[in-house]
N, C-alpha and C. Protein backbone atom coordinates (compact mmCIF):
# COMPACT_ATOMS: atom_id res chain seq x y z
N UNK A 1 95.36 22.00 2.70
CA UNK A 1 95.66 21.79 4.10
C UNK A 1 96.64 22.87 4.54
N UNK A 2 96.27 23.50 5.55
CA UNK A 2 97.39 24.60 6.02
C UNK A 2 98.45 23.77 6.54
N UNK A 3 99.76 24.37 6.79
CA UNK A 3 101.07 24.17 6.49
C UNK A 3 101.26 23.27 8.34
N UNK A 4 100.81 24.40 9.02
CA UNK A 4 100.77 24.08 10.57
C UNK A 4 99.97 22.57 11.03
N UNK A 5 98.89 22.59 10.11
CA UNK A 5 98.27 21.25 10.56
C UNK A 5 98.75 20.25 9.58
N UNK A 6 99.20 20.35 8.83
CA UNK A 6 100.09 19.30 7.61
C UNK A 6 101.40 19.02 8.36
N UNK A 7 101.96 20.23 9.22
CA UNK A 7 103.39 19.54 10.00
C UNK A 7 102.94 18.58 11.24
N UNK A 8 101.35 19.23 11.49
CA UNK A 8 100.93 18.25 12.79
C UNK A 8 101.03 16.63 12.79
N UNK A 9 100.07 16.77 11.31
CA UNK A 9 99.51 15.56 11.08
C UNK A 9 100.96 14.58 11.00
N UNK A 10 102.07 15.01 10.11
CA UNK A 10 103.05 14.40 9.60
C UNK A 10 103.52 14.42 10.86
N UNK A 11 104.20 15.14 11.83
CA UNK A 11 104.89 14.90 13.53
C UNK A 11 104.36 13.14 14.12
N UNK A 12 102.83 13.50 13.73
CA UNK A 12 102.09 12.50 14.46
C UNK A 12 102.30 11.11 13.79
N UNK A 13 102.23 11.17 12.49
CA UNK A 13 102.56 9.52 12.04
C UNK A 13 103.69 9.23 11.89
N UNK A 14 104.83 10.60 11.87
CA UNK A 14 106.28 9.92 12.46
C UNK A 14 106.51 9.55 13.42
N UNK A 15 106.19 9.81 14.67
CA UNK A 15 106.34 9.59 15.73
C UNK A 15 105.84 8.24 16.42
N UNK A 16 104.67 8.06 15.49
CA UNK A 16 104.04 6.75 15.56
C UNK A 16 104.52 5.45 15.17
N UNK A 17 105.36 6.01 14.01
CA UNK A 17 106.26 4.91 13.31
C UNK A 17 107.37 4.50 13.78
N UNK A 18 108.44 5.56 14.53
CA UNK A 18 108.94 5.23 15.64
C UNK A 18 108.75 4.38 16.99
N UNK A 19 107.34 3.97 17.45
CA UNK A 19 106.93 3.15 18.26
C UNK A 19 106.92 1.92 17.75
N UNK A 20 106.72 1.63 16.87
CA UNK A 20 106.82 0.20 16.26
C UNK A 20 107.76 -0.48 15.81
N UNK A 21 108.24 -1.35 16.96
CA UNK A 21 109.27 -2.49 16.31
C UNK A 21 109.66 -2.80 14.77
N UNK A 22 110.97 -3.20 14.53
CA UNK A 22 111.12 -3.63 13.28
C UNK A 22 110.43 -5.09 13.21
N UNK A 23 110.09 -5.76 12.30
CA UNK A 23 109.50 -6.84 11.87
C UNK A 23 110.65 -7.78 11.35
N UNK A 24 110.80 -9.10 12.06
CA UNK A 24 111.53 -9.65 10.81
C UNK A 24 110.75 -10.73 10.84
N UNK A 25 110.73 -11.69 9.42
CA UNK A 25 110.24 -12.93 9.52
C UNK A 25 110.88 -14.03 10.34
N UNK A 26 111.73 -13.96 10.97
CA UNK A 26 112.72 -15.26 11.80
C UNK A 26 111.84 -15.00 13.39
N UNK A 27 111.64 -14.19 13.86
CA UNK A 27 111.39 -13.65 15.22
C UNK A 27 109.58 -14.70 15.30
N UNK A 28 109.32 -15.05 16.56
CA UNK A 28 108.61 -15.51 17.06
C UNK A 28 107.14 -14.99 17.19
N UNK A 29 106.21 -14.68 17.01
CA UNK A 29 105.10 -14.31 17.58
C UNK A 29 104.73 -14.32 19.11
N UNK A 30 105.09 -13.84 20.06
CA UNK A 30 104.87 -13.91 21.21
C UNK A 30 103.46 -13.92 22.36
N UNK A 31 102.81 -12.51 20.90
CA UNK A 31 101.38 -12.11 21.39
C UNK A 31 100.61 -13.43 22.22
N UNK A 32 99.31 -13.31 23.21
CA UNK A 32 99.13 -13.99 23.91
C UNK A 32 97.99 -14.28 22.63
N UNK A 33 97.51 -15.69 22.19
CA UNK A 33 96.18 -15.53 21.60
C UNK A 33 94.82 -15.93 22.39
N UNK A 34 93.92 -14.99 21.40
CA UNK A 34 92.33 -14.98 22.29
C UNK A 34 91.62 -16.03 21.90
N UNK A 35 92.29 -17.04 21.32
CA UNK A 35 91.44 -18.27 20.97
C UNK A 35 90.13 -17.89 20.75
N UNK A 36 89.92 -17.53 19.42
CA UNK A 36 88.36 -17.29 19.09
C UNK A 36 87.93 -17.97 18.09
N UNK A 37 86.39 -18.10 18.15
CA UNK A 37 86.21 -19.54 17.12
C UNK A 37 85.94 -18.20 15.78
N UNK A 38 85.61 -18.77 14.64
CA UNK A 38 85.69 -17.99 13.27
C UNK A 38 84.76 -16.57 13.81
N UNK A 39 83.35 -16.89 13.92
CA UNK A 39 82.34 -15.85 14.66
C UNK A 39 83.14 -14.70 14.98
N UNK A 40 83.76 -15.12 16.30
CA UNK A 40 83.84 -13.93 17.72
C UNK A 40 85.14 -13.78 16.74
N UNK A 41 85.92 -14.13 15.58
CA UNK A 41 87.22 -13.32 15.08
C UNK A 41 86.63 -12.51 13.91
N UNK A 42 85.95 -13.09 12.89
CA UNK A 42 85.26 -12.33 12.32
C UNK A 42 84.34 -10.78 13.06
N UNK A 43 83.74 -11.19 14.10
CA UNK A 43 83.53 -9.62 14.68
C UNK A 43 84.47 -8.86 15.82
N UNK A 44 85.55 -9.23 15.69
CA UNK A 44 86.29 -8.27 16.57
C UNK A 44 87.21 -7.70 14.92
N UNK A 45 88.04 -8.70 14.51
CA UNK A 45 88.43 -8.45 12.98
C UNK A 45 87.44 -6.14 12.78
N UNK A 46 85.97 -7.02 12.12
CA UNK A 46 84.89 -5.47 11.83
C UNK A 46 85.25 -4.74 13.07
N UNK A 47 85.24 -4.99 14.09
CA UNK A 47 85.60 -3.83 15.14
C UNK A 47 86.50 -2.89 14.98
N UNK A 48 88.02 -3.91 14.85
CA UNK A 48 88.74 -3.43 15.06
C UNK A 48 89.10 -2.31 13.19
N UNK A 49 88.59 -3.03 11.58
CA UNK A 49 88.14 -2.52 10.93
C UNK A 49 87.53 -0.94 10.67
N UNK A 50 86.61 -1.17 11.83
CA UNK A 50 86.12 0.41 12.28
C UNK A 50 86.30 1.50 12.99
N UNK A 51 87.58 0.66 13.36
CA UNK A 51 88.09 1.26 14.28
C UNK A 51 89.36 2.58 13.90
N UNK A 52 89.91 1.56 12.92
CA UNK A 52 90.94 2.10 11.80
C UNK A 52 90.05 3.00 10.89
N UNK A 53 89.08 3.19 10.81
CA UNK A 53 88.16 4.26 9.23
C UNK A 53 88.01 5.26 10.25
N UNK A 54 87.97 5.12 11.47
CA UNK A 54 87.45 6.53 12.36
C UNK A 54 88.87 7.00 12.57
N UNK A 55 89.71 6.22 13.01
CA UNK A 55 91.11 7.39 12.70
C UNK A 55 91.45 7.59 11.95
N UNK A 56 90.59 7.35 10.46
CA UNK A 56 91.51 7.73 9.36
C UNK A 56 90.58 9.06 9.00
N UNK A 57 89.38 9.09 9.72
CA UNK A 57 88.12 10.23 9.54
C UNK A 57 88.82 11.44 10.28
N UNK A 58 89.49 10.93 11.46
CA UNK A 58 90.17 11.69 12.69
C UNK A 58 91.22 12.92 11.58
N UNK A 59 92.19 11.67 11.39
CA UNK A 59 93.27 12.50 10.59
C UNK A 59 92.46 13.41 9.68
N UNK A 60 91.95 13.15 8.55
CA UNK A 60 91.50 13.68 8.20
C UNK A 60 90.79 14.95 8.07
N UNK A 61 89.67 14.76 9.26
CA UNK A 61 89.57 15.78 9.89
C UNK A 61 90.34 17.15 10.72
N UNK A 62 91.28 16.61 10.99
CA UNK A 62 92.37 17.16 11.78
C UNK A 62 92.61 17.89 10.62
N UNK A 63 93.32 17.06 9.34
CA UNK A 63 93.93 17.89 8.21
C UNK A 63 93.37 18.92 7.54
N UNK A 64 92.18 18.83 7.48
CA UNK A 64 91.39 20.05 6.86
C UNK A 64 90.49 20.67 8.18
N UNK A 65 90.78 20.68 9.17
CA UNK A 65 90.21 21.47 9.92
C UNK A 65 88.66 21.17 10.63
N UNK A 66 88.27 19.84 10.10
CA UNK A 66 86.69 19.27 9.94
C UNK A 66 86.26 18.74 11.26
N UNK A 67 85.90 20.01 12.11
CA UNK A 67 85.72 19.38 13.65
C UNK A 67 84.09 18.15 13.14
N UNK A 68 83.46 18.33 12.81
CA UNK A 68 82.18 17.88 12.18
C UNK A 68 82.67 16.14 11.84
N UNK A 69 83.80 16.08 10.91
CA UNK A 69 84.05 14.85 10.43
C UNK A 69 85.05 14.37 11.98
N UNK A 70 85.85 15.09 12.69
CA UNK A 70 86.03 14.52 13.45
C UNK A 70 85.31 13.78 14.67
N UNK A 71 84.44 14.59 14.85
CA UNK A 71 83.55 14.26 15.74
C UNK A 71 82.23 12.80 15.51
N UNK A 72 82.31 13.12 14.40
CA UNK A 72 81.55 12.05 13.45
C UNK A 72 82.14 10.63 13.67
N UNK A 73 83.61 10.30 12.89
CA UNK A 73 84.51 9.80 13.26
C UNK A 73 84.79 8.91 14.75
N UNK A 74 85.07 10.17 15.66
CA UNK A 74 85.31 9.50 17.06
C UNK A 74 84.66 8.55 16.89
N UNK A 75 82.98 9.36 16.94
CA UNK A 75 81.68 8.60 17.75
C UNK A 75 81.89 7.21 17.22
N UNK A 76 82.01 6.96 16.37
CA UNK A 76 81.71 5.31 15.43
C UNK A 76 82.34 4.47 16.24
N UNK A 77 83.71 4.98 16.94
CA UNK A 77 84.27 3.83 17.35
C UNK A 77 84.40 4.30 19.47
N UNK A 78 83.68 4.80 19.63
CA UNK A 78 83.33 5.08 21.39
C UNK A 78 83.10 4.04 21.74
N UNK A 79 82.06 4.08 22.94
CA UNK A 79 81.41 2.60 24.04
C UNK A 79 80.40 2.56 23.01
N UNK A 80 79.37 3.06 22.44
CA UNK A 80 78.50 2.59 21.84
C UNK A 80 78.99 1.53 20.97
N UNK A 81 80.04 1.58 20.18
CA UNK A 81 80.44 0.57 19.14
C UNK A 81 80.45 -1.15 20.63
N UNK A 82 80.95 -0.73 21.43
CA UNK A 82 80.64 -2.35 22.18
C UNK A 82 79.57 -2.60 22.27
N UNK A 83 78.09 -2.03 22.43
CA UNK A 83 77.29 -2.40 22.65
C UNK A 83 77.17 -3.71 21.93
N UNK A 84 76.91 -3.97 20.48
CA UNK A 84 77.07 -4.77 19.32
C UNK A 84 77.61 -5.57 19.35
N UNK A 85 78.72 -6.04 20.83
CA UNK A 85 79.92 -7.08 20.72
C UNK A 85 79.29 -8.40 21.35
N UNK A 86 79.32 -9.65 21.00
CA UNK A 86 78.54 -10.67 21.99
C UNK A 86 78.95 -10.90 22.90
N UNK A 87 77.94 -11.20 23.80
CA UNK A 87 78.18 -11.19 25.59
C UNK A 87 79.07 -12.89 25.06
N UNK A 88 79.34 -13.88 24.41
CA UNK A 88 80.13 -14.76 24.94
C UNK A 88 81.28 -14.55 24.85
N UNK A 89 81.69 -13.02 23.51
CA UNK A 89 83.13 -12.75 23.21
C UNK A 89 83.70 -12.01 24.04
N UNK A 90 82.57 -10.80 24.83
CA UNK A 90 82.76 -10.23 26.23
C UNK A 90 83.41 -10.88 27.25
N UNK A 91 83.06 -12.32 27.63
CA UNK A 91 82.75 -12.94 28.64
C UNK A 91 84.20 -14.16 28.18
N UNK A 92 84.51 -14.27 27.28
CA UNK A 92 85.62 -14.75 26.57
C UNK A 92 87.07 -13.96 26.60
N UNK A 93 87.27 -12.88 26.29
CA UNK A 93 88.21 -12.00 26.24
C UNK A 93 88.88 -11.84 27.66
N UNK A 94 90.61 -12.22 27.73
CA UNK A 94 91.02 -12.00 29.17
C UNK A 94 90.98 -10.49 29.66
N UNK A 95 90.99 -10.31 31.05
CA UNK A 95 91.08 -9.42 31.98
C UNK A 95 92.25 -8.29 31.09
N UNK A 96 93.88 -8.39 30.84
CA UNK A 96 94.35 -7.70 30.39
C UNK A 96 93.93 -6.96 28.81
N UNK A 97 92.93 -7.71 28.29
CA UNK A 97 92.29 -7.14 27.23
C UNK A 97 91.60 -6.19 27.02
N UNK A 98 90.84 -6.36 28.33
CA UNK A 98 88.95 -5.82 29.10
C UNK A 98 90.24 -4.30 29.41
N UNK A 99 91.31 -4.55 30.10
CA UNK A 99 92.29 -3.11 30.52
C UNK A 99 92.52 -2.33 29.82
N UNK A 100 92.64 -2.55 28.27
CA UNK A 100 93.01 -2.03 26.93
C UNK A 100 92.27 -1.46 26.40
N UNK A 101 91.16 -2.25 25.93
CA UNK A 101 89.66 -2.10 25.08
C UNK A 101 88.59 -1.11 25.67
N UNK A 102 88.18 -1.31 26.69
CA UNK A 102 86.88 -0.02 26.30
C UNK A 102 87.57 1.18 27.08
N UNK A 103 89.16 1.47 27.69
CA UNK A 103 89.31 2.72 28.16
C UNK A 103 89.67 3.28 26.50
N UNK A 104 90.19 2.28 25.81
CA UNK A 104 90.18 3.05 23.82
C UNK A 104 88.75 3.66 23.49
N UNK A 105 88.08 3.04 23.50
CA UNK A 105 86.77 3.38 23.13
C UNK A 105 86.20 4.99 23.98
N UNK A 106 86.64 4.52 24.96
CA UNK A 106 86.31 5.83 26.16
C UNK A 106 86.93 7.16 25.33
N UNK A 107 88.51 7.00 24.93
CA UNK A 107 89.11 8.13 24.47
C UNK A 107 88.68 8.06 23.08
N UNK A 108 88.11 7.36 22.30
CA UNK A 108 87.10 7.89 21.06
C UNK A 108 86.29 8.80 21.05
N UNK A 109 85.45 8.16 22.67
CA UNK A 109 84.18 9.83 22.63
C UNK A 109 85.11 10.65 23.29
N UNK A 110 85.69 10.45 23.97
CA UNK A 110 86.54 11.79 24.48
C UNK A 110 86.81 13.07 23.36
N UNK A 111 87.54 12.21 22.85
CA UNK A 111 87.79 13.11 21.30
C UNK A 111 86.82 13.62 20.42
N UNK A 112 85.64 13.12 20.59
CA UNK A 112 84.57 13.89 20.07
C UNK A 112 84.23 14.79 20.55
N UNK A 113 84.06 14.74 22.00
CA UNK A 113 84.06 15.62 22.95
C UNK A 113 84.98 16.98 22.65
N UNK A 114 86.10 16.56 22.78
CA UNK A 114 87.53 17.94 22.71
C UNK A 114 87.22 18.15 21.24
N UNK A 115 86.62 17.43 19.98
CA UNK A 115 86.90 18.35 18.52
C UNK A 115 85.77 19.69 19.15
N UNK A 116 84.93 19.69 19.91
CA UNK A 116 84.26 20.86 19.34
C UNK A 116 84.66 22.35 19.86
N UNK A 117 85.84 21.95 21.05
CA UNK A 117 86.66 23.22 21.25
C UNK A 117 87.95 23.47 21.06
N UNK A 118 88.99 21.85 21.19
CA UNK A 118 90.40 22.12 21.29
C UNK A 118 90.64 22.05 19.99
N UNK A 119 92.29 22.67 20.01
CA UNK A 119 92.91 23.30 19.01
C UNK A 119 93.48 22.13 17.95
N UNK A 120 93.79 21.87 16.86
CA UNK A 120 94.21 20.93 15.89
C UNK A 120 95.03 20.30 16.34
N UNK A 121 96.41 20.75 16.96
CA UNK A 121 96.99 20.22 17.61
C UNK A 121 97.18 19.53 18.43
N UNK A 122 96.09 20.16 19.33
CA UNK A 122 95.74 19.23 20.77
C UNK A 122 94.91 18.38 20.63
N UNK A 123 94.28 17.91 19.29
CA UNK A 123 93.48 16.64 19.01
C UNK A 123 94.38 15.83 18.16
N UNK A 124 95.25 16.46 17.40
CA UNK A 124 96.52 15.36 16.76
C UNK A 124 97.16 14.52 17.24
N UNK A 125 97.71 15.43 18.85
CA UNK A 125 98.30 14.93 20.32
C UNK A 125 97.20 13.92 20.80
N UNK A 126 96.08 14.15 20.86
CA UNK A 126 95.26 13.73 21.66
C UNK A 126 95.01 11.82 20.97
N UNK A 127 94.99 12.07 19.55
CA UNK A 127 94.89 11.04 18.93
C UNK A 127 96.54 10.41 18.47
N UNK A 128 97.41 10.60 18.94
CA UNK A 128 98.31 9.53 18.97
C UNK A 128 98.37 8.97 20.31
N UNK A 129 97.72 9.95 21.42
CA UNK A 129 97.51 9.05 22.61
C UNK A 129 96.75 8.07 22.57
N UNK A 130 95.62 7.97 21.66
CA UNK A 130 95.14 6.95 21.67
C UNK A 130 95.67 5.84 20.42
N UNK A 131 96.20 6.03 19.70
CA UNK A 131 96.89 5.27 18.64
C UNK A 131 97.81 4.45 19.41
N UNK A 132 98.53 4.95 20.45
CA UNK A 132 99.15 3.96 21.10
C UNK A 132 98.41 2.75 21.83
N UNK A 133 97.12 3.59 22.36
CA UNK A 133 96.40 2.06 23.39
C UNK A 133 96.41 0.91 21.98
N UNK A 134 95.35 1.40 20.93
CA UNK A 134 95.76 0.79 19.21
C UNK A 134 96.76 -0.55 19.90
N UNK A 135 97.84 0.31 19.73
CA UNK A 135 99.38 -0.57 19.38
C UNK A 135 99.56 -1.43 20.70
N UNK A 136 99.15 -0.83 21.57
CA UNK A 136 99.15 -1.62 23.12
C UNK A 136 98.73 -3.34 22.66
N UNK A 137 97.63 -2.80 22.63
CA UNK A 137 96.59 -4.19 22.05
C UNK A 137 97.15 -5.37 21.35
N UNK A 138 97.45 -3.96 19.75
CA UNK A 138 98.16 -5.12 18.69
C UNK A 138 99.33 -5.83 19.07
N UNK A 139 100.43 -5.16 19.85
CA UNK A 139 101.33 -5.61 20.35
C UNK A 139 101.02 -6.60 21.14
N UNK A 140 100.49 -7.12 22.21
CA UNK A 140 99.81 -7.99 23.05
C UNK A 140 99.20 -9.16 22.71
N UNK A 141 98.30 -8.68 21.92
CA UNK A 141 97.09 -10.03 21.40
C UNK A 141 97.45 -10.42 20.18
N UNK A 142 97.12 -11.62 19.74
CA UNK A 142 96.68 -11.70 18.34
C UNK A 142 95.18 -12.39 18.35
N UNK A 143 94.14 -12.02 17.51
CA UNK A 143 92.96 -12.48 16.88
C UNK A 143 92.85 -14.12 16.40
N UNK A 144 93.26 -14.85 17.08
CA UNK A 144 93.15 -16.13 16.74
C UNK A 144 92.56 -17.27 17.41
């Protein structure tokens, strides 16, 4: 891995780690839950699953330079990945969720889009912008 995209990559998951609250076990769970029966948690659970292997394809990519694996990557987790989601978990999921969820997906293909011209950097950047919607979410909801 060259030195420049190894400081990228590392900028980016420090900076990320910085966004996230400390954890203690005494503190409350606040998140709103989506009341889902086993089904609709079991397939958001794989969603969100696939969601995490395409940014880890991302980084990856990023790190060795692999516009190919990045682009690969994005795609898995774009709007196409909702197609697959059931219209009752669609139709289930609140309004502030629907705000979160497919503009993420949107900046998945986006990023497929930008690997095949922008610079390592500006897709490292590009993907902690979306790592945050990520954290938006997790912060917000819980799967239950």
């Amino acid at each position: 891995m060259k030195k420049t995209t190894q400081s990228i990559v590392f900028a980016l998951i420090a900076s990320l780690s910085l966004t996230m609250p400390a954890w203690s076990g005494e503190e409350l769970d606040r998140r709103e839950s989506l009341n889902l029966t086993a089904s609709e948690k079991h397939h958001l659970l794989s969603e969100m699953r696939t969601m995490l292997g395409s940014i880890q394809g991302i980084l990856t990519g990023i790190g060795t330079e692999d516009r190919d694996l990045i682009m690969r990557s994005a795609r898995e987790a774009g709007m196409q990945m909702t197609r697959g989601t059931p219209q009752s978990l669609k139709q289930k999921l609140p309004p502030a969720f629907k705000e979160i969820g497919p503009p993420t997906h949107m900046m998945f293909d986006e990023l497929a889009v930008r690997a095949e011209t922008d610079d390592m950097a500006t897709l490292a950047e590009f993907t902690g912008q979306l790592m945050r919607k990520c954290q938006q979410c997790h912060a917000k909801f819980k799967a239950d």
